[in-house]
C-alpha atoms as a PDB file:
ATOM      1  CA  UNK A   1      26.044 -37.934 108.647  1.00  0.00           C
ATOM      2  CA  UNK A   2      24.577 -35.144 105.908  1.00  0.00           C
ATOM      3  CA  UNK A   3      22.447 -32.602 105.520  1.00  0.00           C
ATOM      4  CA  UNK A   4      19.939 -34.001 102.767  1.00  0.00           C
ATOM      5  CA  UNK A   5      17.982 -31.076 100.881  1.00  0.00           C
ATOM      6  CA  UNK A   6      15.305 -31.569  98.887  1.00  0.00           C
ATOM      7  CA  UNK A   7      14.951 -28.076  95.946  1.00  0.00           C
ATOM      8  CA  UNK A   8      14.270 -27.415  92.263  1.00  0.00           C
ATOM      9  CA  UNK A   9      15.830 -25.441  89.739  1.00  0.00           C
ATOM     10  CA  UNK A  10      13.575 -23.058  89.273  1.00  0.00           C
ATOM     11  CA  UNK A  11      12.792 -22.176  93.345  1.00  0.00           C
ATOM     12  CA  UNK A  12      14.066 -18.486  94.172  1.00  0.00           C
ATOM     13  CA  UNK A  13      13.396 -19.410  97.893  1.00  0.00           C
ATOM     14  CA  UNK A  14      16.411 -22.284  97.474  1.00  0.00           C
ATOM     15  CA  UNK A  15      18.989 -20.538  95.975  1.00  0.00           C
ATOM     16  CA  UNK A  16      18.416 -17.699  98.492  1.00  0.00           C
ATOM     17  CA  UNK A  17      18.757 -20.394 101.344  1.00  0.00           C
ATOM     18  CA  UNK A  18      21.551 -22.519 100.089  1.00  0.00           C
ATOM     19  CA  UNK A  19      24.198 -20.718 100.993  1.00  0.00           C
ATOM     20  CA  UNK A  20      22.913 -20.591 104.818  1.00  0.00           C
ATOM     21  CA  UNK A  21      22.364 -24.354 104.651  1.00  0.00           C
ATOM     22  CA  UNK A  22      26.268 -25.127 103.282  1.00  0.00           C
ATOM     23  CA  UNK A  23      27.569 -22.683 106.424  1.00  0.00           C
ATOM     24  CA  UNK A  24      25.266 -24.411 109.061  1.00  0.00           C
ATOM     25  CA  UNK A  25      26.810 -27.413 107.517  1.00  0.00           C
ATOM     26  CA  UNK A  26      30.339 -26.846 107.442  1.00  0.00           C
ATOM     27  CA  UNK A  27      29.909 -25.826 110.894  1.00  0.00           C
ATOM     28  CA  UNK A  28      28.635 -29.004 111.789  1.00  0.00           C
ATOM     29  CA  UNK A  29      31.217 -30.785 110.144  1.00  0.00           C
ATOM     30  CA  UNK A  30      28.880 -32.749 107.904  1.00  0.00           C
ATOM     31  CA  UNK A  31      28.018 -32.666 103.994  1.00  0.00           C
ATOM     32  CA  UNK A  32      25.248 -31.488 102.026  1.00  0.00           C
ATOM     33  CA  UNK A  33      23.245 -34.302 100.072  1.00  0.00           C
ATOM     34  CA  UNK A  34      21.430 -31.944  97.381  1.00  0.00           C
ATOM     35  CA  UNK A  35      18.126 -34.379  95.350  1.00  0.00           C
ATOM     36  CA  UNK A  36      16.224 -31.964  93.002  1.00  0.00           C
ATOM     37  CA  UNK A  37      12.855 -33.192  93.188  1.00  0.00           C
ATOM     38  CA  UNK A  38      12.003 -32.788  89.866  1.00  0.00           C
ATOM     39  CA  UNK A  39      14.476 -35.038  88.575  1.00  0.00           C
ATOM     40  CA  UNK A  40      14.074 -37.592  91.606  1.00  0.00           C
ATOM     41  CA  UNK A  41      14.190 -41.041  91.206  1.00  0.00           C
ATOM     42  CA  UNK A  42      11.588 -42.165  93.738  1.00  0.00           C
ATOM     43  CA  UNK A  43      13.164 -45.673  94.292  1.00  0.00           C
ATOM     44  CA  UNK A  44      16.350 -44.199  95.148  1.00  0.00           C
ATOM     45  CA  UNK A  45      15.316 -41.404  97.562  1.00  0.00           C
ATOM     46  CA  UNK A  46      11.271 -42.401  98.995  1.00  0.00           C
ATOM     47  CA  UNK A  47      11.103 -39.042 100.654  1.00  0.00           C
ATOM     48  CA  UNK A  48      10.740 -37.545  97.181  1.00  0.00           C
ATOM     49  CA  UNK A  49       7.174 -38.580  96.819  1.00  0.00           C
ATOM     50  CA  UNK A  50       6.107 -36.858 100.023  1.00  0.00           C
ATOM     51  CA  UNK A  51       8.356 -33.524  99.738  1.00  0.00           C
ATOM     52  CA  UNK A  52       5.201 -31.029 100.275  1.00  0.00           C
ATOM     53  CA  UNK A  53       7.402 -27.671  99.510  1.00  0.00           C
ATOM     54  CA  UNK A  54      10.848 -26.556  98.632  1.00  0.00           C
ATOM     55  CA  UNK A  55      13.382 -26.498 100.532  1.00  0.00           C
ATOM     56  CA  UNK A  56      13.248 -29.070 102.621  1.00  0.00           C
ATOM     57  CA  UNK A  57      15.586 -30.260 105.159  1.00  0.00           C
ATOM     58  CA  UNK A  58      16.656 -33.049 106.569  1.00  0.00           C
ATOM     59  CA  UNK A  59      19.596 -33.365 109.364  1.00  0.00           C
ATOM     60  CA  UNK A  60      20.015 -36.534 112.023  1.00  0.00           C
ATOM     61  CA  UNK A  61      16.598 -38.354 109.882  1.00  0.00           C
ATOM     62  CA  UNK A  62      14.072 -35.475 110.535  1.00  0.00           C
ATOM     63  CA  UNK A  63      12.963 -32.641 108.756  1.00  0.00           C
ATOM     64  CA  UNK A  64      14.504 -29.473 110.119  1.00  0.00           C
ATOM     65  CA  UNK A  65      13.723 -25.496 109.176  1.00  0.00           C
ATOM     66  CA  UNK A  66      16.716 -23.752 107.917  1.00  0.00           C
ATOM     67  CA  UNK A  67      16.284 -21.794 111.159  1.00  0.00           C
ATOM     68  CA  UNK A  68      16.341 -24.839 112.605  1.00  0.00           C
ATOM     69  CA  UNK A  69      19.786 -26.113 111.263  1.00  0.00           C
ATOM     70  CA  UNK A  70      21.546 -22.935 112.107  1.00  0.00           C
ATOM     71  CA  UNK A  71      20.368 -22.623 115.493  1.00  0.00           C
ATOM     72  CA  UNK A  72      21.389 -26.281 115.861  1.00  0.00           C
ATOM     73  CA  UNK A  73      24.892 -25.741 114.131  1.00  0.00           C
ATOM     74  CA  UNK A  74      25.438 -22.145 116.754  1.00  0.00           C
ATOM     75  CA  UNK A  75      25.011 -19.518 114.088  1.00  0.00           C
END
């Protein structure tokens, strides 16, 4: 089980939520799968080609806020 996240470089709104996705995380016990979608290879990683807006999160197979992932990890 991971948390899969979905950023760029260049997005201010991803470095500013990293660190909250890492803790949610590590308090789940699980590790962070991090695909930059501008270097994504859609064959390996599909979701690429539908990623609407950065980040985005995926925990358990669906797409989860950041909100989300906390409130699911109890922080």
């Amino acid at each position: 089980m991971a948390v899969r996240v979905y950023l760029t470089s260049w997005c201010e709104a991803c470095k500013t939520e990293l660190p909250k996705i890492r803790e949610a995380a590590n308090k789940l016990g699980v590790k962070v799968q991090i695909t930059d979608v501008d270097r994504c290879d859609v064959k390996q990683h599909p979701r690429c080609a539908i990623i609407d807006f950065v980040p985005t999160v995926f925990y358990e197979g669906r797409e989860v806020s950041v909100s989300e992932l906390r409130k699911i990890a109890g922080l």
